[in-house]
C-alpha atoms as a PDB file:
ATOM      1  CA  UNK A   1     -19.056 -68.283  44.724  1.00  0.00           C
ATOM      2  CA  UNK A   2     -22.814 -67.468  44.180  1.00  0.00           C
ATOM      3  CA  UNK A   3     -24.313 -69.215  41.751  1.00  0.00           C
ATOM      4  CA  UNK A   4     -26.659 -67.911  39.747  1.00  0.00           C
ATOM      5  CA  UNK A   5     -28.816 -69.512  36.613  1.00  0.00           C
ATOM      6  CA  UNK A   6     -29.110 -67.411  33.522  1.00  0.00           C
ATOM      7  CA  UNK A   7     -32.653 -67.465  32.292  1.00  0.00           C
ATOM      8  CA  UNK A   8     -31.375 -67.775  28.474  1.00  0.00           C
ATOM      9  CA  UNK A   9     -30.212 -70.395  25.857  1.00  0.00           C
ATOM     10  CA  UNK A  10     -29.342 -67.665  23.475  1.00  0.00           C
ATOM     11  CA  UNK A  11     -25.392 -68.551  22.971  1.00  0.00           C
ATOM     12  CA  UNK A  12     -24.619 -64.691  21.884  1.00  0.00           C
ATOM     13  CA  UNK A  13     -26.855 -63.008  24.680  1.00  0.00           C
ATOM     14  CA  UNK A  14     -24.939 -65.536  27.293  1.00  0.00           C
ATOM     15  CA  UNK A  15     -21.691 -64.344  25.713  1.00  0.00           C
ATOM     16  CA  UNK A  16     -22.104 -60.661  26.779  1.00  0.00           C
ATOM     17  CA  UNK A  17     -23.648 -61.441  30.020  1.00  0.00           C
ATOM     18  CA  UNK A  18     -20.803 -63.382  30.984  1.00  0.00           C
ATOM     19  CA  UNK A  19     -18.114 -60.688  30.093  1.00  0.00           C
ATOM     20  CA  UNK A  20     -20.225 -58.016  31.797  1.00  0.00           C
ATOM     21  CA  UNK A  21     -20.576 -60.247  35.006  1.00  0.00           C
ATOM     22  CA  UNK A  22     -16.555 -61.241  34.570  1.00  0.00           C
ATOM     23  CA  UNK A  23     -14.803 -60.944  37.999  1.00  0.00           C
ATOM     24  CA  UNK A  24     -17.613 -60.949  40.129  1.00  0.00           C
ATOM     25  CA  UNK A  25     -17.850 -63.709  42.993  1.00  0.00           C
ATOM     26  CA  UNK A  26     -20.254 -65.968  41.316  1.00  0.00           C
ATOM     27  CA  UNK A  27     -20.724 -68.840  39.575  1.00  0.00           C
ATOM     28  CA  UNK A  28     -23.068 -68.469  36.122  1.00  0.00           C
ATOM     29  CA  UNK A  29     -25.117 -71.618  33.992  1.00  0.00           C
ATOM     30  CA  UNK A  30     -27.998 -71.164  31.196  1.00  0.00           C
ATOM     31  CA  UNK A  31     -31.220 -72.896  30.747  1.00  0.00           C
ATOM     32  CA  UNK A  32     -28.589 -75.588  28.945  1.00  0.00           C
ATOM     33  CA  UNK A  33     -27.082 -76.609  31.865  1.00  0.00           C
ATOM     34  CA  UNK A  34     -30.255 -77.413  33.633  1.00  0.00           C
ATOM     35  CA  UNK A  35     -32.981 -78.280  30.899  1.00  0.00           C
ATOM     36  CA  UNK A  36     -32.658 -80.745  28.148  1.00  0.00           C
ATOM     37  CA  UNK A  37     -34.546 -79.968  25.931  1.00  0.00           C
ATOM     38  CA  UNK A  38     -34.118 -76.208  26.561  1.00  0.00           C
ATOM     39  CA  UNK A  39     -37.590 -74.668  27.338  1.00  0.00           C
ATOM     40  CA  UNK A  40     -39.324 -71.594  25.743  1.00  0.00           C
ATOM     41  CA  UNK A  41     -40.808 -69.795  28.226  1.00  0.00           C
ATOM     42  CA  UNK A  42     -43.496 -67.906  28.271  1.00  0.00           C
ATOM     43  CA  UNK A  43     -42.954 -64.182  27.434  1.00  0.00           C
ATOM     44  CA  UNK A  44     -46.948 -62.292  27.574  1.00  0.00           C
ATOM     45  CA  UNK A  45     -45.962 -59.142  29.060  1.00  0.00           C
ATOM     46  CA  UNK A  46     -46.460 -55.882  27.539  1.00  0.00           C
ATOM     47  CA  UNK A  47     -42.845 -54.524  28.270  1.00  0.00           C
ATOM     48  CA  UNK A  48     -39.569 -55.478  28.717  1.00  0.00           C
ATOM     49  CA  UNK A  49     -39.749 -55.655  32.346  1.00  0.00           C
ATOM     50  CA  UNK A  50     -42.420 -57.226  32.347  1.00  0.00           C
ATOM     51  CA  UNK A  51     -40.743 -60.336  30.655  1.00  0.00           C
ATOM     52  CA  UNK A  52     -37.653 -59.939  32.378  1.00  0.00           C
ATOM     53  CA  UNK A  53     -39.818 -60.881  35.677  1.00  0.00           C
ATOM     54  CA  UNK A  54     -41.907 -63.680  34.163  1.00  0.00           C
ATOM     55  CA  UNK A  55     -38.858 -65.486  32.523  1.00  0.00           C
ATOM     56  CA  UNK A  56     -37.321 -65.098  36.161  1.00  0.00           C
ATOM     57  CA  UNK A  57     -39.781 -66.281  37.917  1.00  0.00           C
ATOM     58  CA  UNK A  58     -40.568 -68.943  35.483  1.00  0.00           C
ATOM     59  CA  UNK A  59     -37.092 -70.542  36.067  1.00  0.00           C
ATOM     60  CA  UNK A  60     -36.787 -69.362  39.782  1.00  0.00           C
ATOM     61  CA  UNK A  61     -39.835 -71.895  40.404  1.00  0.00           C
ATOM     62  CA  UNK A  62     -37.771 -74.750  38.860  1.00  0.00           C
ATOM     63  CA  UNK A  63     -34.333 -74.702  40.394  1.00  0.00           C
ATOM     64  CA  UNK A  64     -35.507 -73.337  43.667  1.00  0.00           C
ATOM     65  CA  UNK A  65     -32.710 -72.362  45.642  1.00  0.00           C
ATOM     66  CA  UNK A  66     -30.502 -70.793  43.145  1.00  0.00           C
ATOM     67  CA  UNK A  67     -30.374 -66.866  42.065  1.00  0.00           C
ATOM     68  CA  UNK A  68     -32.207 -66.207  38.949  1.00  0.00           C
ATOM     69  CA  UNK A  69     -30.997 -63.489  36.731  1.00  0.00           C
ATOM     70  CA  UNK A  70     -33.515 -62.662  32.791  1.00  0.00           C
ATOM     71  CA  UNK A  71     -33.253 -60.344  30.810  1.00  0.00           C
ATOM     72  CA  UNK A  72     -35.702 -59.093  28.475  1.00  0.00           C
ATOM     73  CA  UNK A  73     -34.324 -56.558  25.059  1.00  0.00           C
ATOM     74  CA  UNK A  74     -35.946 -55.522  21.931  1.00  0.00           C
ATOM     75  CA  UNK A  75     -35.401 -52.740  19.636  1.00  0.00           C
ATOM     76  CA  UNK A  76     -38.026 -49.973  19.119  1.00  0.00           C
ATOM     77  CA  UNK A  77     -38.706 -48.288  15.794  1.00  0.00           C
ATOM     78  CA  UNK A  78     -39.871 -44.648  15.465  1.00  0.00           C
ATOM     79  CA  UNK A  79     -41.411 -44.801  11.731  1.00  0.00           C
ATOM     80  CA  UNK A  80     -42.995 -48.544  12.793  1.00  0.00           C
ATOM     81  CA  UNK A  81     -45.026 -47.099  15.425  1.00  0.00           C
ATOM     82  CA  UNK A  82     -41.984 -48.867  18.346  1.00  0.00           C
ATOM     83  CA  UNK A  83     -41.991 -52.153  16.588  1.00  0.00           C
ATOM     84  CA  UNK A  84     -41.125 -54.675  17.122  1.00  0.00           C
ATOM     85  CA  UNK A  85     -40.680 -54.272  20.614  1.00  0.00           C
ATOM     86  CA  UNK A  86     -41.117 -56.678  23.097  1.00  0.00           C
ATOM     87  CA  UNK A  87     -41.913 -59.187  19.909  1.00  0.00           C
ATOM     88  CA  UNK A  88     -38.105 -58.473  18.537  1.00  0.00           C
ATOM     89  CA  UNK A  89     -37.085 -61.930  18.581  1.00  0.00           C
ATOM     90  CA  UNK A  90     -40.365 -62.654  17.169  1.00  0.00           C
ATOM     91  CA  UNK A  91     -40.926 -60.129  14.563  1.00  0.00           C
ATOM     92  CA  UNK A  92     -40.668 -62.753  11.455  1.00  0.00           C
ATOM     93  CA  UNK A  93     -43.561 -65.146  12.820  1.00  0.00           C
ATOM     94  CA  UNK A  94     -43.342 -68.515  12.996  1.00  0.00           C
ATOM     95  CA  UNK A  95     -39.680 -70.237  13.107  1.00  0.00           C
ATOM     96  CA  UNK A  96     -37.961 -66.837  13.141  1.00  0.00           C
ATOM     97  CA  UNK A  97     -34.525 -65.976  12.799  1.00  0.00           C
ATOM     98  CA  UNK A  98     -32.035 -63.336  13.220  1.00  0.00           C
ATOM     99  CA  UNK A  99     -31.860 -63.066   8.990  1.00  0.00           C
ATOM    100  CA  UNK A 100     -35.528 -63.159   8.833  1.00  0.00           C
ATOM    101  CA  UNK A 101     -36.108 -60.557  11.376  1.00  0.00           C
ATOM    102  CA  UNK A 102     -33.805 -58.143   9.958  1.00  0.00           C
ATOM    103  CA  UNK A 103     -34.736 -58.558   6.880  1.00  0.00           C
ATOM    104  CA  UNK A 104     -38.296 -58.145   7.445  1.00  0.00           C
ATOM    105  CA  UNK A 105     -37.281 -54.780   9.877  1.00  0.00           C
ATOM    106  CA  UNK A 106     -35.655 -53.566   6.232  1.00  0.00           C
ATOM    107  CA  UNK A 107     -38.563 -54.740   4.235  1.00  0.00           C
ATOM    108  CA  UNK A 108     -40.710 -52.473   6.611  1.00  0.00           C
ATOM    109  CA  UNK A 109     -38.453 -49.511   6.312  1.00  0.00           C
ATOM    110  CA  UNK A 110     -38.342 -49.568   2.574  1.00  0.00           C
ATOM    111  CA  UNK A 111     -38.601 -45.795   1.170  1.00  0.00           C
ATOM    112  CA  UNK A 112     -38.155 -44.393   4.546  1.00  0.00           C
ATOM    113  CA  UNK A 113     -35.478 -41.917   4.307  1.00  0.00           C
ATOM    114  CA  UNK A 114     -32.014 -41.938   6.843  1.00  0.00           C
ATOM    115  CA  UNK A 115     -33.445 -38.780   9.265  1.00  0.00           C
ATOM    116  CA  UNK A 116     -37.270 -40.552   9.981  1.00  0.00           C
ATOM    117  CA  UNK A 117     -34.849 -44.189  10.681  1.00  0.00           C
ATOM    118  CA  UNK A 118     -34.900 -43.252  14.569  1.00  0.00           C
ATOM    119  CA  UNK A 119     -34.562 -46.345  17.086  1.00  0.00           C
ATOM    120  CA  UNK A 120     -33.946 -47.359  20.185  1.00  0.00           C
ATOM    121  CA  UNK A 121     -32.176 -50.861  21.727  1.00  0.00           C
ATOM    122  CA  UNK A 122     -33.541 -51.066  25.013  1.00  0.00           C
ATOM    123  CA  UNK A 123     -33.239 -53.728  27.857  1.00  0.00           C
ATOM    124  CA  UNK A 124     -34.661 -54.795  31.609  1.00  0.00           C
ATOM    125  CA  UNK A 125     -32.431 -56.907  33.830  1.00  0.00           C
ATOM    126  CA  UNK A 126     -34.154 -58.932  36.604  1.00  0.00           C
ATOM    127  CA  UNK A 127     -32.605 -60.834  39.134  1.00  0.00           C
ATOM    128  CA  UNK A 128     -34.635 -62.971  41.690  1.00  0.00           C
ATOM    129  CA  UNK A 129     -32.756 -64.349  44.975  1.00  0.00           C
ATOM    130  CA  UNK A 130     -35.789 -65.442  46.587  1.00  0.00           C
ATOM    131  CA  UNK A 131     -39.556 -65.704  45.140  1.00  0.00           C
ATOM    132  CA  UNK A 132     -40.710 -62.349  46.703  1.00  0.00           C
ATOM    133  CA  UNK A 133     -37.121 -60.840  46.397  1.00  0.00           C
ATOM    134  CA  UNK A 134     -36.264 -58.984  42.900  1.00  0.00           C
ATOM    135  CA  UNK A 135     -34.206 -56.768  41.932  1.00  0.00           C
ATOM    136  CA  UNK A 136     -33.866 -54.974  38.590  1.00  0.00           C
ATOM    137  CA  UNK A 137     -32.188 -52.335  36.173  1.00  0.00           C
ATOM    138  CA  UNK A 138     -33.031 -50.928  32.675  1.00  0.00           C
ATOM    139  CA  UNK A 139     -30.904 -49.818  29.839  1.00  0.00           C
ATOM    140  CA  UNK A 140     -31.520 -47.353  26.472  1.00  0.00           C
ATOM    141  CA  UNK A 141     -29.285 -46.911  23.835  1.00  0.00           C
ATOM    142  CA  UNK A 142     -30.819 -44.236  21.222  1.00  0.00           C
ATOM    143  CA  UNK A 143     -29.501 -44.456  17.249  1.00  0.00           C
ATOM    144  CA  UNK A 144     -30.665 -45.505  14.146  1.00  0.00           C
ATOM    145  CA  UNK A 145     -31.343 -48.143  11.455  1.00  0.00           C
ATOM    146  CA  UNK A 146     -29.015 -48.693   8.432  1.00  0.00           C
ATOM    147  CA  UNK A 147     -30.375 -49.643   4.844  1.00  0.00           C
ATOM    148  CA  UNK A 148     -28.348 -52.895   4.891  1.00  0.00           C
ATOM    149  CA  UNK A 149     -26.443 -54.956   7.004  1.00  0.00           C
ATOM    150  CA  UNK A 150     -22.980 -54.033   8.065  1.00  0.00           C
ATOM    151  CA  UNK A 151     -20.625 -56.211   9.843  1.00  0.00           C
ATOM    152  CA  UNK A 152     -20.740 -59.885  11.576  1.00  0.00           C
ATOM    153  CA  UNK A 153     -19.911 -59.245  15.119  1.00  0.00           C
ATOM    154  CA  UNK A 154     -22.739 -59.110  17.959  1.00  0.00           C
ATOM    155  CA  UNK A 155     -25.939 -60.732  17.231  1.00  0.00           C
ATOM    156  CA  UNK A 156     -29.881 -59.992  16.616  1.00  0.00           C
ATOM    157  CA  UNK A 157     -30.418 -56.653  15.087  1.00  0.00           C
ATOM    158  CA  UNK A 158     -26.711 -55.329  16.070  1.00  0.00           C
ATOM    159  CA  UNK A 159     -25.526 -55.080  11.503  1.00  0.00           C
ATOM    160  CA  UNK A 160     -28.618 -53.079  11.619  1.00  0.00           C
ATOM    161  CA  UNK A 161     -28.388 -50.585  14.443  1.00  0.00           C
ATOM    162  CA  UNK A 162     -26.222 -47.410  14.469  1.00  0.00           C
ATOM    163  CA  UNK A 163     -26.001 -45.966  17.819  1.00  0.00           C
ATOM    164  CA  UNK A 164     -26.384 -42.234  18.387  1.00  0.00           C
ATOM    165  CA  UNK A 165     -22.953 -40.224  17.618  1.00  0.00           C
ATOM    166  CA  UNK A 166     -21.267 -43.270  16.073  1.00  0.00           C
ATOM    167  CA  UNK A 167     -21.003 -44.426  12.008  1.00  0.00           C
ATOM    168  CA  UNK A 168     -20.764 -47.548  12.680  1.00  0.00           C
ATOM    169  CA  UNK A 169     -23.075 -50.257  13.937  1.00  0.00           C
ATOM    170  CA  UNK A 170     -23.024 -52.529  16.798  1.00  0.00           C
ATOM    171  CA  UNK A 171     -22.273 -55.435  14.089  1.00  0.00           C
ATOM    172  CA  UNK A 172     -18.888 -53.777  13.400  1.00  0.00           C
ATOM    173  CA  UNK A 173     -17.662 -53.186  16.403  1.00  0.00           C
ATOM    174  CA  UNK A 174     -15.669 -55.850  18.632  1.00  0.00           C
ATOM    175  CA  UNK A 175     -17.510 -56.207  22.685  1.00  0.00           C
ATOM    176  CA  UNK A 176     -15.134 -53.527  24.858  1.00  0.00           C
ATOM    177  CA  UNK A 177     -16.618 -50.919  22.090  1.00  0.00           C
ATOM    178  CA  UNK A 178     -20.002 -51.685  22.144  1.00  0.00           C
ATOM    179  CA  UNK A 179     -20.451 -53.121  25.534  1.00  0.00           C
ATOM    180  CA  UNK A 180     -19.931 -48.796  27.093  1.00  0.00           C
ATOM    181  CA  UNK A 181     -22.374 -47.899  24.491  1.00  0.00           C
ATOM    182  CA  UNK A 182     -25.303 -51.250  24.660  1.00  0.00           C
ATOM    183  CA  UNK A 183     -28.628 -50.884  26.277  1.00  0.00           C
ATOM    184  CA  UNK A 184     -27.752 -54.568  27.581  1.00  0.00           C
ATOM    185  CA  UNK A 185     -24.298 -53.044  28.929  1.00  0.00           C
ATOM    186  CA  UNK A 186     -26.235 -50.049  30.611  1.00  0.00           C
ATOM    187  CA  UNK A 187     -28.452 -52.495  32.566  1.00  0.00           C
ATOM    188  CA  UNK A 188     -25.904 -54.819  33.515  1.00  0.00           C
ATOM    189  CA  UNK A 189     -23.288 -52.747  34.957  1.00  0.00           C
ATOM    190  CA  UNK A 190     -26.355 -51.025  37.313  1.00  0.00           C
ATOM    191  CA  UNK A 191     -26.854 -55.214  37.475  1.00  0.00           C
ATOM    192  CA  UNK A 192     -23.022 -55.488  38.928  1.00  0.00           C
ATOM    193  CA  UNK A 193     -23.076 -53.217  41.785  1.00  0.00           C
ATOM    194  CA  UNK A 194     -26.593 -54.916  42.957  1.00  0.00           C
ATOM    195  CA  UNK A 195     -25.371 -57.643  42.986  1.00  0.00           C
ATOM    196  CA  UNK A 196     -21.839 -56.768  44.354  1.00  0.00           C
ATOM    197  CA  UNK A 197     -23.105 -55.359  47.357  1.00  0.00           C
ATOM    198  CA  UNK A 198     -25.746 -58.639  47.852  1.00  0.00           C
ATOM    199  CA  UNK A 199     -22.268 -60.508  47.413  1.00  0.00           C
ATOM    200  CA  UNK A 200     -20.790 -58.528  49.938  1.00  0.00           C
ATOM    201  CA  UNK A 201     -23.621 -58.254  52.302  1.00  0.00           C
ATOM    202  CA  UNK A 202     -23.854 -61.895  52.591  1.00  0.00           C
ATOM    203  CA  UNK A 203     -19.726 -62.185  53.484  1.00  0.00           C
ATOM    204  CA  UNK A 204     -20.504 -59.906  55.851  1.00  0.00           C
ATOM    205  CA  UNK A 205     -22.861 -61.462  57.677  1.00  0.00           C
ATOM    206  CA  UNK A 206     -21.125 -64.984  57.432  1.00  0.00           C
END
Protein backbone atom coordinates (compact mmCIF):
# COMPACT_ATOMS: atom_id res chain seq x y z
CA UNK A 1 0.00 0.00 0.00
CA UNK A 2 1.15 3.58 -0.96
CA UNK A 3 0.69 5.91 1.40
CA UNK A 4 -0.19 9.06 0.71
CA UNK A 5 -0.91 12.32 3.14
CA UNK A 6 -3.97 14.35 2.38
CA UNK A 7 -3.12 18.00 2.50
CA UNK A 8 -6.60 18.79 4.40
CA UNK A 9 -8.19 18.84 7.94
CA UNK A 10 -11.53 19.58 6.46
CA UNK A 11 -13.55 16.35 7.91
CA UNK A 12 -16.28 16.64 4.88
CA UNK A 13 -13.64 17.33 2.01
CA UNK A 14 -11.60 14.10 3.54
CA UNK A 15 -14.92 12.24 3.42
CA UNK A 16 -15.31 12.44 -0.41
CA UNK A 17 -11.73 12.05 -1.12
CA UNK A 18 -11.66 8.92 0.61
CA UNK A 19 -14.74 7.35 -1.21
CA UNK A 20 -13.40 8.58 -4.55
CA UNK A 21 -9.87 7.04 -3.79
CA UNK A 22 -11.84 3.70 -2.25
CA UNK A 23 -10.18 0.51 -3.65
CA UNK A 24 -7.12 1.84 -4.78
CA UNK A 25 -3.72 0.32 -3.38
CA UNK A 26 -2.93 2.99 -0.94
CA UNK A 27 -2.93 3.96 2.31
CA UNK A 28 -4.57 7.75 3.03
CA UNK A 29 -3.97 10.25 6.50
CA UNK A 30 -4.87 14.17 6.84
CA UNK A 31 -2.93 16.98 8.23
CA UNK A 32 -4.60 15.34 11.69
CA UNK A 33 -2.70 12.48 11.67
CA UNK A 34 0.57 14.22 11.36
CA UNK A 35 0.16 17.85 12.90
CA UNK A 36 -1.18 18.69 16.26
CA UNK A 37 -2.25 21.51 16.18
CA UNK A 38 -3.43 21.22 12.55
CA UNK A 39 -1.69 23.97 10.44
CA UNK A 40 -3.25 26.59 8.05
CA UNK A 41 -1.28 26.80 5.27
CA UNK A 42 -0.63 29.28 3.22
CA UNK A 43 -2.99 29.63 0.20
CA UNK A 44 -1.62 33.18 -2.04
CA UNK A 45 -2.18 31.92 -5.39
CA UNK A 46 -4.37 33.46 -7.84
CA UNK A 47 -6.15 30.13 -8.96
CA UNK A 48 -7.07 27.00 -7.89
CA UNK A 49 -4.11 25.31 -9.14
CA UNK A 50 -2.16 27.43 -8.01
CA UNK A 51 -3.10 26.52 -4.32
CA UNK A 52 -3.47 23.04 -4.99
CA UNK A 53 0.53 23.14 -5.65
CA UNK A 54 1.49 25.40 -2.74
CA UNK A 55 -0.60 23.42 -0.11
CA UNK A 56 1.29 20.31 -1.69
CA UNK A 57 4.34 21.41 -1.56
CA UNK A 58 3.89 23.03 1.72
CA UNK A 59 3.22 19.59 3.36
CA UNK A 60 5.48 17.58 0.88
CA UNK A 61 8.47 19.62 2.61
CA UNK A 62 7.35 18.32 6.06
CA UNK A 63 6.79 14.61 5.81
CA UNK A 64 9.39 14.11 3.17
CA UNK A 65 9.13 10.82 1.83
CA UNK A 66 5.49 10.35 1.61
CA UNK A 67 3.06 11.20 -1.56
CA UNK A 68 1.32 14.41 -1.17
CA UNK A 69 -2.06 14.77 -2.67
CA UNK A 70 -4.17 19.00 -2.19
CA UNK A 71 -6.73 20.01 -3.52
CA UNK A 72 -7.79 23.42 -4.04
CA UNK A 73 -12.11 24.22 -4.89
CA UNK A 74 -14.12 27.30 -4.82
CA UNK A 75 -17.25 28.28 -6.42
CA UNK A 76 -17.40 31.08 -9.05
CA UNK A 77 -20.29 33.51 -9.39
CA UNK A 78 -21.37 35.06 -12.73
CA UNK A 79 -23.43 38.24 -11.32
CA UNK A 80 -20.36 38.67 -8.49
CA UNK A 81 -17.87 39.24 -11.05
CA UNK A 82 -16.45 34.98 -10.22
CA UNK A 83 -16.53 35.52 -6.53
CA UNK A 84 -15.57 34.25 -4.33
CA UNK A 85 -13.25 32.15 -5.99
CA UNK A 86 -10.18 31.02 -4.80
CA UNK A 87 -11.27 33.05 -1.36
CA UNK A 88 -14.52 30.54 -1.05
CA UNK A 89 -13.66 29.28 2.21
CA UNK A 90 -12.82 32.73 3.05
CA UNK A 91 -15.54 34.79 1.68
CA UNK A 92 -17.05 35.85 5.31
CA UNK A 93 -13.62 37.40 6.64
CA UNK A 94 -12.29 36.77 9.68
CA UNK A 95 -13.37 33.39 11.63
CA UNK A 96 -15.52 32.25 8.70
CA UNK A 97 -17.84 29.57 8.44
CA UNK A 98 -19.79 27.50 6.14
CA UNK A 99 -23.25 29.50 7.54
CA UNK A 100 -21.50 32.72 7.27
CA UNK A 101 -20.25 32.21 3.84
CA UNK A 102 -23.44 31.20 2.44
CA UNK A 103 -25.19 33.51 3.90
CA UNK A 104 -23.13 36.32 2.90
CA UNK A 105 -23.06 34.58 -1.00
CA UNK A 106 -27.17 35.15 -0.52
CA UNK A 107 -26.80 38.52 0.99
CA UNK A 108 -24.77 39.41 -2.25
CA UNK A 109 -27.28 37.93 -4.59
CA UNK A 110 -30.20 39.71 -3.08
CA UNK A 111 -32.62 41.04 -6.02
CA UNK A 112 -30.78 39.11 -8.56
CA UNK A 113 -33.27 37.19 -10.43
CA UNK A 114 -33.03 32.94 -10.99
CA UNK A 115 -31.66 33.28 -14.98
CA UNK A 116 -28.51 36.02 -14.07
CA UNK A 117 -27.77 33.20 -10.73
CA UNK A 118 -25.10 31.39 -13.10
CA UNK A 119 -22.12 29.51 -11.20
CA UNK A 120 -19.64 27.32 -11.39
CA UNK A 121 -17.97 24.66 -8.58
CA UNK A 122 -14.67 24.15 -9.81
CA UNK A 123 -11.59 22.18 -8.44
CA UNK A 124 -7.56 21.40 -9.07
CA UNK A 125 -6.14 18.15 -7.74
CA UNK A 126 -2.34 18.02 -7.15
CA UNK A 127 -0.42 15.22 -6.21
CA UNK A 128 3.40 15.45 -5.46
CA UNK A 129 5.53 12.04 -5.26
CA UNK A 130 8.72 13.72 -5.22
CA UNK A 131 9.59 17.65 -4.85
CA UNK A 132 10.08 18.21 -8.66
CA UNK A 133 7.46 15.44 -9.51
CA UNK A 134 3.61 16.66 -9.77
CA UNK A 135 0.97 15.61 -11.19
CA UNK A 136 -2.49 17.19 -11.50
CA UNK A 137 -6.22 17.25 -12.80
CA UNK A 138 -9.05 19.88 -12.83
CA UNK A 139 -12.74 19.59 -12.52
CA UNK A 140 -15.99 22.07 -13.55
CA UNK A 141 -19.32 21.53 -12.68
CA UNK A 142 -21.61 24.44 -14.30
CA UNK A 143 -25.26 25.29 -12.41
CA UNK A 144 -26.67 27.73 -10.39
CA UNK A 145 -27.39 29.39 -7.01
CA UNK A 146 -30.68 28.86 -5.08
CA UNK A 147 -32.41 31.73 -2.98
CA UNK A 148 -32.13 29.62 0.21
CA UNK A 149 -30.65 26.71 1.50
CA UNK A 150 -31.92 23.30 0.64
CA UNK A 151 -30.88 20.16 2.21
CA UNK A 152 -28.06 19.00 4.90
CA UNK A 153 -25.98 16.57 3.04
CA UNK A 154 -22.42 17.59 1.50
CA UNK A 155 -20.75 20.53 2.90
CA UNK A 156 -19.54 24.30 2.01
CA UNK A 157 -21.75 25.88 -0.52
CA UNK A 158 -23.36 22.34 -1.69
CA UNK A 159 -27.58 23.65 -0.02
CA UNK A 160 -26.72 26.45 -2.25
CA UNK A 161 -25.61 25.10 -5.59
CA UNK A 162 -27.91 23.56 -8.27
CA UNK A 163 -25.99 21.84 -10.85
CA UNK A 164 -26.81 22.27 -14.53
CA UNK A 165 -29.90 19.93 -15.69
CA UNK A 166 -30.76 18.94 -12.11
CA UNK A 167 -33.59 20.63 -9.46
CA UNK A 168 -31.98 19.76 -6.83
CA UNK A 169 -28.80 20.83 -5.10
CA UNK A 170 -25.73 19.11 -4.11
CA UNK A 171 -27.07 19.52 -0.32
CA UNK A 172 -29.94 17.14 -1.19
CA UNK A 173 -28.46 14.64 -2.75
CA UNK A 174 -26.71 11.52 -0.94
CA UNK A 175 -22.51 11.03 -2.39
CA UNK A 176 -23.06 8.18 -5.41
CA UNK A 177 -25.47 11.12 -6.90
CA UNK A 178 -23.43 13.91 -6.60
CA UNK A 179 -20.03 12.44 -6.65
CA UNK A 180 -20.76 11.67 -11.15
CA UNK A 181 -21.90 15.17 -11.24
CA UNK A 182 -19.00 17.24 -8.57
CA UNK A 183 -16.22 19.32 -9.91
CA UNK A 184 -14.22 17.53 -6.94
CA UNK A 185 -15.50 14.04 -8.46
CA UNK A 186 -14.39 15.18 -12.07
CA UNK A 187 -10.82 15.84 -10.84
CA UNK A 188 -10.46 12.93 -8.79
CA UNK A 189 -11.46 10.18 -10.94
CA UNK A 190 -8.77 11.81 -13.78
CA UNK A 191 -6.77 11.71 -10.06
CA UNK A 192 -7.46 7.66 -9.93
CA UNK A 193 -6.10 6.51 -13.12
CA UNK A 194 -2.77 8.76 -12.42
CA UNK A 195 -2.31 7.41 -9.79
CA UNK A 196 -3.36 3.79 -10.72
CA UNK A 197 -0.95 3.51 -13.31
CA UNK A 198 2.03 5.18 -10.80
CA UNK A 199 0.67 2.22 -8.52
CA UNK A 200 1.12 -0.11 -11.14
CA UNK A 201 4.26 1.16 -12.62
CA UNK A 202 6.01 0.83 -9.43
CA UNK A 203 4.75 -3.19 -9.04
CA UNK A 204 6.08 -3.47 -12.12
CA UNK A 205 9.28 -2.53 -11.67
CA UNK A 206 9.59 -4.27 -8.15
Amino acid sequence: MRPIVIATANSGKLRELRELLADLPVSLSSLADHFSPVPTIPETGVTFLDNARQKAAWVRDRVKDWWVLADDSGLEVDALGGRPGVLSARFSGENPTAEKNNRLLLESLEGVEDPRRTARFKCAVVLLTAPSTCFSAEGVCEGSITLAPRGAAGFGYDPLFVPRGYSRTFGEMISAEKHPLSHRGIALRKMREIIHELCASADREA
